[in-house]
C-alpha atoms as a PDB file:
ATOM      1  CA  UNK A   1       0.000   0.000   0.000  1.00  0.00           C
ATOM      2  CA  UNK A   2       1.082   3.669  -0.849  1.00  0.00           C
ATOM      3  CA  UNK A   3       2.427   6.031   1.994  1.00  0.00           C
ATOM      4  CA  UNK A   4       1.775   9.487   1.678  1.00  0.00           C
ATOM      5  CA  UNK A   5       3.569  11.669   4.970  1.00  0.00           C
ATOM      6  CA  UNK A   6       2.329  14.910   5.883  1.00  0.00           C
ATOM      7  CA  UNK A   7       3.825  17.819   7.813  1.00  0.00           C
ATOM      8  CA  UNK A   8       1.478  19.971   9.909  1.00  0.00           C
ATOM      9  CA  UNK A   9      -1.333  17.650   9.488  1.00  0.00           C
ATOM     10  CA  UNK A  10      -3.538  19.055  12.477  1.00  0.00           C
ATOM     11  CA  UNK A  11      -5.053  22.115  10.283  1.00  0.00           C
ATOM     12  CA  UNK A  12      -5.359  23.721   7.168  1.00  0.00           C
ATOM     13  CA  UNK A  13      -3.143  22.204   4.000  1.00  0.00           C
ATOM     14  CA  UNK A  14      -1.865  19.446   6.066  1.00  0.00           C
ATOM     15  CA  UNK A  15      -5.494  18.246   7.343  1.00  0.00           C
ATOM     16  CA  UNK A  16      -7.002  18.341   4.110  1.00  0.00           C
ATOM     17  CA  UNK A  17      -4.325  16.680   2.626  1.00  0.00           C
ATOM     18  CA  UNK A  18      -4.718  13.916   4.949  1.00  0.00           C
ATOM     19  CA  UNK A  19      -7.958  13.316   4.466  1.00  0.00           C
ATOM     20  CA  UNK A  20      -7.954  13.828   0.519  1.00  0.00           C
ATOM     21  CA  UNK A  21      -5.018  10.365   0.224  1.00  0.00           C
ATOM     22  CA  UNK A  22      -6.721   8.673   3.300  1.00  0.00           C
ATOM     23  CA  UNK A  23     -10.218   8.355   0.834  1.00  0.00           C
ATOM     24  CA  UNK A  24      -8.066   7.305  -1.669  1.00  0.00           C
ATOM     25  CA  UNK A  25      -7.022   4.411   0.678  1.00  0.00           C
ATOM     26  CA  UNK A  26      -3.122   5.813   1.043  1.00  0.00           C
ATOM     27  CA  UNK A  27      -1.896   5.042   4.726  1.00  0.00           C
ATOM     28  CA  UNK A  28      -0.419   8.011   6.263  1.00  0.00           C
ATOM     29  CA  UNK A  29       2.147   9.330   8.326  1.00  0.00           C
ATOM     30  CA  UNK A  30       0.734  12.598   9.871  1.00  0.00           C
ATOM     31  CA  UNK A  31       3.001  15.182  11.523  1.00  0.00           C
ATOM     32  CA  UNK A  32       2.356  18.274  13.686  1.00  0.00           C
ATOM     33  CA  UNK A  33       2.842  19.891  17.581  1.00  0.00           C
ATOM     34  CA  UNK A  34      -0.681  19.591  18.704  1.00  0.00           C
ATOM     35  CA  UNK A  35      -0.524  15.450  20.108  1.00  0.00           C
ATOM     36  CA  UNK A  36      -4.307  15.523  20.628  1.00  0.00           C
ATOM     37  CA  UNK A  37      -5.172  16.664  17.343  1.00  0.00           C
ATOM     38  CA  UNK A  38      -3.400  13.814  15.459  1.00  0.00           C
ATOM     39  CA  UNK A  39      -4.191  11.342  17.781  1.00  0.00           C
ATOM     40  CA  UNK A  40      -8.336  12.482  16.549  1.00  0.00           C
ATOM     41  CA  UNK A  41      -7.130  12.687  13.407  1.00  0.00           C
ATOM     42  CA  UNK A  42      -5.634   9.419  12.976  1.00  0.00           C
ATOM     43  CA  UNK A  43      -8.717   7.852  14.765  1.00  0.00           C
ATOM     44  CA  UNK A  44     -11.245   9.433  12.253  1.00  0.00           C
ATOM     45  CA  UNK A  45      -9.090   8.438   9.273  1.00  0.00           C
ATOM     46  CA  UNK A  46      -8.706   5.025  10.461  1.00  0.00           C
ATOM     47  CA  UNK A  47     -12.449   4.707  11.283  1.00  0.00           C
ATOM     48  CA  UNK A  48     -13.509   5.762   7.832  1.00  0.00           C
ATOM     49  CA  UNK A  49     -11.154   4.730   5.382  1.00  0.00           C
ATOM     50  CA  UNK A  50      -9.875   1.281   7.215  1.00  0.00           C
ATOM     51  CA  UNK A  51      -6.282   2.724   6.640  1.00  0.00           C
ATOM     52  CA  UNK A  52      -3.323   2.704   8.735  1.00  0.00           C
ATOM     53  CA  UNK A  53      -2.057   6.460  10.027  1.00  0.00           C
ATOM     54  CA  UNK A  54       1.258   6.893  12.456  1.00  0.00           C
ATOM     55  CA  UNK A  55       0.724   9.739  14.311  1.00  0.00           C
ATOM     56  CA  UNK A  56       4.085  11.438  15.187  1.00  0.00           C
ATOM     57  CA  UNK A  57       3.690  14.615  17.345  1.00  0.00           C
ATOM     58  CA  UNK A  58       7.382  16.817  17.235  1.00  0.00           C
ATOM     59  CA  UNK A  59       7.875  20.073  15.850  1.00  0.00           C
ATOM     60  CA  UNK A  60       9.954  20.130  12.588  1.00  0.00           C
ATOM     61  CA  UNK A  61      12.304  23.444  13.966  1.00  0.00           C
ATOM     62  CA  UNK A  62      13.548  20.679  16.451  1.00  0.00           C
ATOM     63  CA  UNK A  63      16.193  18.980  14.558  1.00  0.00           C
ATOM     64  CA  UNK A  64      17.104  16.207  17.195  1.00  0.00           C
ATOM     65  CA  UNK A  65      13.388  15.277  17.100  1.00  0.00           C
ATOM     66  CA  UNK A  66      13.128  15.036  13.636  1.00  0.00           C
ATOM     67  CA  UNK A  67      15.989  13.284  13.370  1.00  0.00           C
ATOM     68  CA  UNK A  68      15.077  10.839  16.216  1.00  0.00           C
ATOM     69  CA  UNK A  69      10.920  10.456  15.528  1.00  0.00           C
ATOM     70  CA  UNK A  70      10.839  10.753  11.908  1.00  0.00           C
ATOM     71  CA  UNK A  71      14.205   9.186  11.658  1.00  0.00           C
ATOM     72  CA  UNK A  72      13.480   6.146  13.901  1.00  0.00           C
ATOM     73  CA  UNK A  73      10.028   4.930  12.698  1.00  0.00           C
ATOM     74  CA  UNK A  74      10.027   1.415  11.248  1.00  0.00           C
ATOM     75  CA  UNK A  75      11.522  -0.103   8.148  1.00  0.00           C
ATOM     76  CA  UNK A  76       8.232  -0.419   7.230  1.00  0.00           C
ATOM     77  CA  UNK A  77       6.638   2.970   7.202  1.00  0.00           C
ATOM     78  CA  UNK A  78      10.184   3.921   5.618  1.00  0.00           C
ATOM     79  CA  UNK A  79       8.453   3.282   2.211  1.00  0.00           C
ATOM     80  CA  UNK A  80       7.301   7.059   1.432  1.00  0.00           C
ATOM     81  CA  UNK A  81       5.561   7.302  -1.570  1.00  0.00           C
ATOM     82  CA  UNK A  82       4.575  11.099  -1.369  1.00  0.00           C
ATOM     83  CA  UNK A  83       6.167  13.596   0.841  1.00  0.00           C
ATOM     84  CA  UNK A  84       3.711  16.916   1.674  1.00  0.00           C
ATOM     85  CA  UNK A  85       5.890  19.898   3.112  1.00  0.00           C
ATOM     86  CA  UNK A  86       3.415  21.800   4.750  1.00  0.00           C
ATOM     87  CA  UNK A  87       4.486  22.553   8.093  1.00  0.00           C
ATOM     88  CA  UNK A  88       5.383  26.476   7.988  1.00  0.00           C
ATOM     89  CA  UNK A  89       3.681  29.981   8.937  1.00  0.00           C
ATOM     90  CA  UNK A  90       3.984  33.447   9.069  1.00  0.00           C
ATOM     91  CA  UNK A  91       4.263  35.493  12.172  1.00  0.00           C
ATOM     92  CA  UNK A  92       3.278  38.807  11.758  1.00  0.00           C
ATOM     93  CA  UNK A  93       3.445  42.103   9.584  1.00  0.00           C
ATOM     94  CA  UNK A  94       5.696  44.853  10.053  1.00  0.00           C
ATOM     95  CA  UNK A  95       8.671  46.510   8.390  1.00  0.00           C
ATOM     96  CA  UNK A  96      11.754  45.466   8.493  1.00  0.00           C
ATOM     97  CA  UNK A  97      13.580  47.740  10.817  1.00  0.00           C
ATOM     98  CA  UNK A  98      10.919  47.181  13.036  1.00  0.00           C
ATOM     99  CA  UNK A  99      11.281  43.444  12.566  1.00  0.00           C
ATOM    100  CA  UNK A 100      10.117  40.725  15.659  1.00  0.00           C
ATOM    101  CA  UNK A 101      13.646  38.497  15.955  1.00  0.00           C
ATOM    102  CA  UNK A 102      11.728  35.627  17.362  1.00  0.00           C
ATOM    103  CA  UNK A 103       8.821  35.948  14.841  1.00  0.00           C
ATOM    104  CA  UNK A 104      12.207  35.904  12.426  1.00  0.00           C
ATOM    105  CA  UNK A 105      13.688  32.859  13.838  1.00  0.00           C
ATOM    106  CA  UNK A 106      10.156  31.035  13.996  1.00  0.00           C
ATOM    107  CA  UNK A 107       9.497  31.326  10.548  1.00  0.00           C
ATOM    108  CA  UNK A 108      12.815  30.668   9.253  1.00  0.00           C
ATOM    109  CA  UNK A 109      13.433  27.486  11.565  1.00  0.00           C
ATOM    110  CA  UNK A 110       9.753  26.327  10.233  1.00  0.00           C
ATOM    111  CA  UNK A 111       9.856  27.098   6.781  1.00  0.00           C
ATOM    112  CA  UNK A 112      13.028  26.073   5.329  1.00  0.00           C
ATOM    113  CA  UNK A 113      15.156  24.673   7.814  1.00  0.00           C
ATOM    114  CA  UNK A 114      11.945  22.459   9.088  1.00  0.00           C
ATOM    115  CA  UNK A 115      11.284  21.729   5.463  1.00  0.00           C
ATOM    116  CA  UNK A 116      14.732  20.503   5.173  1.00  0.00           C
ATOM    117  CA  UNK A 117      15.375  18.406   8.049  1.00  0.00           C
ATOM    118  CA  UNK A 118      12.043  16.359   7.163  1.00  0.00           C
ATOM    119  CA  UNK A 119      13.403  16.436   3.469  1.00  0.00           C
ATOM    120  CA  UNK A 120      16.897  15.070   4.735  1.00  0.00           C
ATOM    121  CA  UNK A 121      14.922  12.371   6.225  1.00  0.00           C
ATOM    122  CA  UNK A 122      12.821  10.910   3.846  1.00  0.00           C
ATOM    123  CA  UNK A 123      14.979  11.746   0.536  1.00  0.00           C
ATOM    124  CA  UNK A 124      17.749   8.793   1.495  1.00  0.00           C
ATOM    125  CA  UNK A 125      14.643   6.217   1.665  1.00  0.00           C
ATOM    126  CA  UNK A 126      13.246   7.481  -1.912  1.00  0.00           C
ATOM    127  CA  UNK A 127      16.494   7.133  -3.332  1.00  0.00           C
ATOM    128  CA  UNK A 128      17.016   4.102  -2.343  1.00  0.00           C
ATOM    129  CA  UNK A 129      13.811   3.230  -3.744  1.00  0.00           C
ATOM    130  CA  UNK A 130      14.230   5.299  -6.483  1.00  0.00           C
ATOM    131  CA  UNK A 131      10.722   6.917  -6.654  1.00  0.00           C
ATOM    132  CA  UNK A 132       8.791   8.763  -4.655  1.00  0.00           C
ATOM    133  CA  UNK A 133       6.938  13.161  -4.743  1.00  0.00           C
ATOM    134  CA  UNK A 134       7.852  15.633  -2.853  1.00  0.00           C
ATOM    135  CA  UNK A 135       5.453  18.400  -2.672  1.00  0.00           C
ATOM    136  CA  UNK A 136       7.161  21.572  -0.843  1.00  0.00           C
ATOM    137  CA  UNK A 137       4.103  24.351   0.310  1.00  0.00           C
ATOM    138  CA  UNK A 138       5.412  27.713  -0.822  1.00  0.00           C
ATOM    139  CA  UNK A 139       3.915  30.841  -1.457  1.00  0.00           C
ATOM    140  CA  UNK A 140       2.869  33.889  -3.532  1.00  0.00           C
ATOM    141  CA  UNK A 141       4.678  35.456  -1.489  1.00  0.00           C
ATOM    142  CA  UNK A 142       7.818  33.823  -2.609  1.00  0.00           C
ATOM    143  CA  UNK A 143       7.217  34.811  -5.837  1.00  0.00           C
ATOM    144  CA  UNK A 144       6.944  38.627  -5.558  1.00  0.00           C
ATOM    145  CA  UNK A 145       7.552  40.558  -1.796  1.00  0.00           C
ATOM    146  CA  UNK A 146       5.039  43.157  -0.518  1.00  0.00           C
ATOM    147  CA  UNK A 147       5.398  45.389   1.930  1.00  0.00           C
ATOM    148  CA  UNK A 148       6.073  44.076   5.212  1.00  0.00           C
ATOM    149  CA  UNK A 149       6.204  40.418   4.021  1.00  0.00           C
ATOM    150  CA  UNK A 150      10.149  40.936   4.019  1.00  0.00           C
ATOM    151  CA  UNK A 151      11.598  37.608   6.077  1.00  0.00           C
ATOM    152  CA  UNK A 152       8.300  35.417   5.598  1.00  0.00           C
ATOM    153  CA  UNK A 153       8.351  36.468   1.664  1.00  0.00           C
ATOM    154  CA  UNK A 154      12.273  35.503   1.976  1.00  0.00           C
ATOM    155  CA  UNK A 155      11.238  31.956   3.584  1.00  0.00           C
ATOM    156  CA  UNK A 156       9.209  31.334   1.102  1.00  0.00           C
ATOM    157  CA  UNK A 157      11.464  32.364  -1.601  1.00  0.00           C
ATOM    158  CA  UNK A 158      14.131  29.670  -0.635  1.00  0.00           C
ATOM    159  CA  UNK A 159      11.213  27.100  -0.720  1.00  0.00           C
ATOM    160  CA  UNK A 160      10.731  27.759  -4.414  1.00  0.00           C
ATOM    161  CA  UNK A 161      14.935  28.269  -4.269  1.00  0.00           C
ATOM    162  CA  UNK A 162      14.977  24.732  -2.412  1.00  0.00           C
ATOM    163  CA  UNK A 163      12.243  23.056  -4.710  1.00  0.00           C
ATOM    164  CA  UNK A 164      14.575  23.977  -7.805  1.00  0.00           C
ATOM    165  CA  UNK A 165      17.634  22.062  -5.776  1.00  0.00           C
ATOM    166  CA  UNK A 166      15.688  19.380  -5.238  1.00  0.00           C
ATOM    167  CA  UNK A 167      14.702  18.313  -8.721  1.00  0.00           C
ATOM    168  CA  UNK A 168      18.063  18.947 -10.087  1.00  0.00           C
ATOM    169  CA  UNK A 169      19.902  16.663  -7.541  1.00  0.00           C
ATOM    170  CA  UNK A 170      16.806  14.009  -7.479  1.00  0.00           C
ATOM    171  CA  UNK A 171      16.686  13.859 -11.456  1.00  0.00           C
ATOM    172  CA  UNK A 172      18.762  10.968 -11.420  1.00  0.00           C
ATOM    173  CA  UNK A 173      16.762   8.942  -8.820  1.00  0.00           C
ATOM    174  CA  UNK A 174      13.397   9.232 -10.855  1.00  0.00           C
ATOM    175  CA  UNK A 175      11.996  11.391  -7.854  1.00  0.00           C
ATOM    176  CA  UNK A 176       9.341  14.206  -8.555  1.00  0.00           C
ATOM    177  CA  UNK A 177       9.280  17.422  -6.892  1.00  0.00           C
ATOM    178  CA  UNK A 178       6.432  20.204  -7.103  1.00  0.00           C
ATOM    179  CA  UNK A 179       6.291  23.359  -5.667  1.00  0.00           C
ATOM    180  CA  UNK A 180       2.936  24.855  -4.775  1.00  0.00           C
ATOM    181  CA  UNK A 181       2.645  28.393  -4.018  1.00  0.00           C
ATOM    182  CA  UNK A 182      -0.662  29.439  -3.098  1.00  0.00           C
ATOM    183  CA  UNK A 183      -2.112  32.878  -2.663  1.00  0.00           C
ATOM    184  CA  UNK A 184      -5.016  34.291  -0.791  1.00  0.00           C
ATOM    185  CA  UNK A 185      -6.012  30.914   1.175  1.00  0.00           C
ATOM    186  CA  UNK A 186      -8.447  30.847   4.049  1.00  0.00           C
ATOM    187  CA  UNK A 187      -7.012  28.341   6.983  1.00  0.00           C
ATOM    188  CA  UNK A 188      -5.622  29.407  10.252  1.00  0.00           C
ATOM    189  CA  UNK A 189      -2.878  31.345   7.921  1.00  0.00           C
ATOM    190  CA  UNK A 190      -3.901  35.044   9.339  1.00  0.00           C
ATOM    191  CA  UNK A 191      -5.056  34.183  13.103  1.00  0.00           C
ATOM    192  CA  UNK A 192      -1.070  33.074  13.505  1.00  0.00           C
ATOM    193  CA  UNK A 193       0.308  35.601  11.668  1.00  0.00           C
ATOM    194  CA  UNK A 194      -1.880  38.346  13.508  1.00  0.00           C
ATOM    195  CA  UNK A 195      -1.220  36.496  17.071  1.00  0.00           C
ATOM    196  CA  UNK A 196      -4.826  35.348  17.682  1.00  0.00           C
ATOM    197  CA  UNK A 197      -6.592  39.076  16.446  1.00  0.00           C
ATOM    198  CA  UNK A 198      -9.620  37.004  14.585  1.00  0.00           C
ATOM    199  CA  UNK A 199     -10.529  40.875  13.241  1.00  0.00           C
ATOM    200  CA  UNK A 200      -7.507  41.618  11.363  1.00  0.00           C
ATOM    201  CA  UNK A 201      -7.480  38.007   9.949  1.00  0.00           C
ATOM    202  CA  UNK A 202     -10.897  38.540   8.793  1.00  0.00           C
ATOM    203  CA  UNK A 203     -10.091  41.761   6.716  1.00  0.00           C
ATOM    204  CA  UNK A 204      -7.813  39.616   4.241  1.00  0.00           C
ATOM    205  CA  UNK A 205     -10.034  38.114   3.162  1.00  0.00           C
ATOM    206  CA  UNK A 206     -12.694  40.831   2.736  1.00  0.00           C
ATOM    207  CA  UNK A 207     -14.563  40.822  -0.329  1.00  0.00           C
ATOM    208  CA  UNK A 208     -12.827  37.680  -1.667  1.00  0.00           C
ATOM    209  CA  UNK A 209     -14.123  34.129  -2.242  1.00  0.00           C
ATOM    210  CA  UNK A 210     -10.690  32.747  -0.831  1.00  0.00           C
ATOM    211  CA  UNK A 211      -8.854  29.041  -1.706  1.00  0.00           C
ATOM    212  CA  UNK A 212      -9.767  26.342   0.090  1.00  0.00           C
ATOM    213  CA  UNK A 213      -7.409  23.888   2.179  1.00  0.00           C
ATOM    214  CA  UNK A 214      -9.663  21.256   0.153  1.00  0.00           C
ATOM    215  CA  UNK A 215      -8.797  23.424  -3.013  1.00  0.00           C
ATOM    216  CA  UNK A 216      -5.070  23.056  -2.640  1.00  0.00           C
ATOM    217  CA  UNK A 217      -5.196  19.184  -1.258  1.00  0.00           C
ATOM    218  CA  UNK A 218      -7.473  18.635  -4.579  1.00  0.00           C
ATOM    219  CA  UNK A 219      -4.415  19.950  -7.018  1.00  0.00           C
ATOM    220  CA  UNK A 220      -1.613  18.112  -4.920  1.00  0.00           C
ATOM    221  CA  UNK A 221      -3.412  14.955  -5.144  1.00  0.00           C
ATOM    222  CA  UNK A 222      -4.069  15.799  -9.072  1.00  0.00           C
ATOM    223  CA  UNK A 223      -0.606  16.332  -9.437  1.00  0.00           C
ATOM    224  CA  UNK A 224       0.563  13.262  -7.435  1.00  0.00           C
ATOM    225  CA  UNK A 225      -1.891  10.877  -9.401  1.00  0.00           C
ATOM    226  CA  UNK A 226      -0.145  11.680 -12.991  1.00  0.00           C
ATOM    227  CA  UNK A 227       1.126   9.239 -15.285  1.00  0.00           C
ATOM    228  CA  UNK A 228       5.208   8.131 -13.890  1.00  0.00           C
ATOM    229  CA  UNK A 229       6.503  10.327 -16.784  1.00  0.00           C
ATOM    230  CA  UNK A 230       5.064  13.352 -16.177  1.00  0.00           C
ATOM    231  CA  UNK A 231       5.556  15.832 -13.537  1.00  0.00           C
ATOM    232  CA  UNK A 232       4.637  19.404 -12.592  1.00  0.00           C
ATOM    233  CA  UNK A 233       7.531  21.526 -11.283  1.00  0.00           C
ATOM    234  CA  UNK A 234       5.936  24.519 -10.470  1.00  0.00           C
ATOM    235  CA  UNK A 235       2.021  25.811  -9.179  1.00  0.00           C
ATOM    236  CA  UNK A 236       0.714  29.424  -8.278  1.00  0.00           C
ATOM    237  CA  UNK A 237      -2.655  29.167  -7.223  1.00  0.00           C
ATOM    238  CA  UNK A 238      -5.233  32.285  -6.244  1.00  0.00           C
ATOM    239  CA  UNK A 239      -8.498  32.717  -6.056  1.00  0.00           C
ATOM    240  CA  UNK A 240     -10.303  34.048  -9.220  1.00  0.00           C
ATOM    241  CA  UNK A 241     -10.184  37.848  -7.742  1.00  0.00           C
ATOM    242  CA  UNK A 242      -6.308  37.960  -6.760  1.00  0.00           C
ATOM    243  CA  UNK A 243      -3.917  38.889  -9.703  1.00  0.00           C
ATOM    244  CA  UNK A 244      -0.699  38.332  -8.061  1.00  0.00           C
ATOM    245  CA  UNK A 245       0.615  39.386  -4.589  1.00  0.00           C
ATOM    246  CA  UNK A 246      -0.782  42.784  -5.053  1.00  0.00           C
ATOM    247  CA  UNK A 247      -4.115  42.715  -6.471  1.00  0.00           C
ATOM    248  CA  UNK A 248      -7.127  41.782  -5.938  1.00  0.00           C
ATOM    249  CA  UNK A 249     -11.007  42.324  -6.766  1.00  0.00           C
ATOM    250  CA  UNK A 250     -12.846  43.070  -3.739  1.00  0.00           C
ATOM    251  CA  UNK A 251     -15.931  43.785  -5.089  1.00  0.00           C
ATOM    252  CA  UNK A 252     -17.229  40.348  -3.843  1.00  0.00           C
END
């Protein structure tokens, strides 16, 4: 049976991405801080689908427990067939100079070295196997900077940067690697970045009809169900009113 392993499985992408393989009877490794929330997770999955799900509760800025959990799981679960890259955030929205360090360091340790300690995990098993997807969650953001986006646009930048690597030095292994990048996307996104202020994360999304989680968990699975030979490097996804980073049609 396929494995598919997610990162930051307990909302949003992650979540949705979990439940999108688990109906298509992929057993899962699910990731993420919150303990309770897999454990519920992996019991719903399991009750529905009749699949197997390994709940592994660590958070990927931890090296030594990525290393350790992710590293030490059984020869069996070692067989990934799809890697998700979710885990990551932004925290905050300021300029520069006025910059939060820790807000700086969280989103840096999450969103690329996190990325890449879970990636220097699993890559050695897909090699050996040679085959496997590995879907990295990027950003608009990462493809154009906005005003106080600065360090979480620059995260997100060396996930598409990272992405690139990846296919390059995978080529020869027969491994596929897509970057997603969405834009305007309605999950728990904004209520982290705004520290819990449910008003502020309501106004982006004012006068939109935003992405779904479902929306973006419907075009990895797309994307992870082609034909061997084919593979797509590269996604930016909005809603139908957002441009690019910088516009959008509020109108409703």
């Amino acid at each position: 049976m396929a494995i598919a392993l997610i990162t930051g499985a307990t909302a949003g992408f992650g979540k949705a991405c979990a439940e999108k393989f688990a109906a298509a009877g992929y057993d899962l490794i699910i990731t993420g801080r919150r303990a309770e929330r897999l454990t519920g997770l992996q019991a719903a999955l399991e009750s529905q689908y009749k699949i197997k799900v390994l709940p592994l509760a660590f958070d990927v800025q931890d090296q030594q427990a990525v290393f350790s959990i992710l590293g030490g799981i059984a020869p069996e679960w070692q067989a990934v067939d799809i890697l998700v890259n979710n885990a990551g955030g932004a925290q905050g929205l300021s300029p520069i100079q006025d910059g939060n360090l820790d807000d700086w360091n969280t989103m840096i340790d999450t969103n690329v070295k996190g990325l890449l300690y879970v990636s220097r995990v699993v890559m050695p098993w897909m090699v050996a196997r040679q085959q496997g997807h590995i879907f990295n969650i990027g950003s608009i953001a990462g493809k154009q900077v906005y005003a106080n986006g600065n360090v979480y646009c620059a995260s997100k930048a060396a996930v598409d940067a990272i992405s690139q690597g990846m296919r390059i030095d995978l080529l020869p292994y027969g491994i596929k690697v897509t970057g997603v990048h969405p834009g305007a996307a309605e999950t728990e996104f904004s209520l982290v970045r705004f520290k819990g202020d449910e008003e502020k994360a309501a106004n982006v999304y004012k006068g939109l009809t935003p992405l779904t989680a479902e929306d973006i968990a419907d075009i990895i699975f797309y994307c992870a169900r082609l034909p061997r030979h084919v593979c797509i490097n590269d996604l930016v996804v909005t809603p139908l009113q957002q441009a690019n980073a910088f516009y959008y049609d509020r109108r409703g």
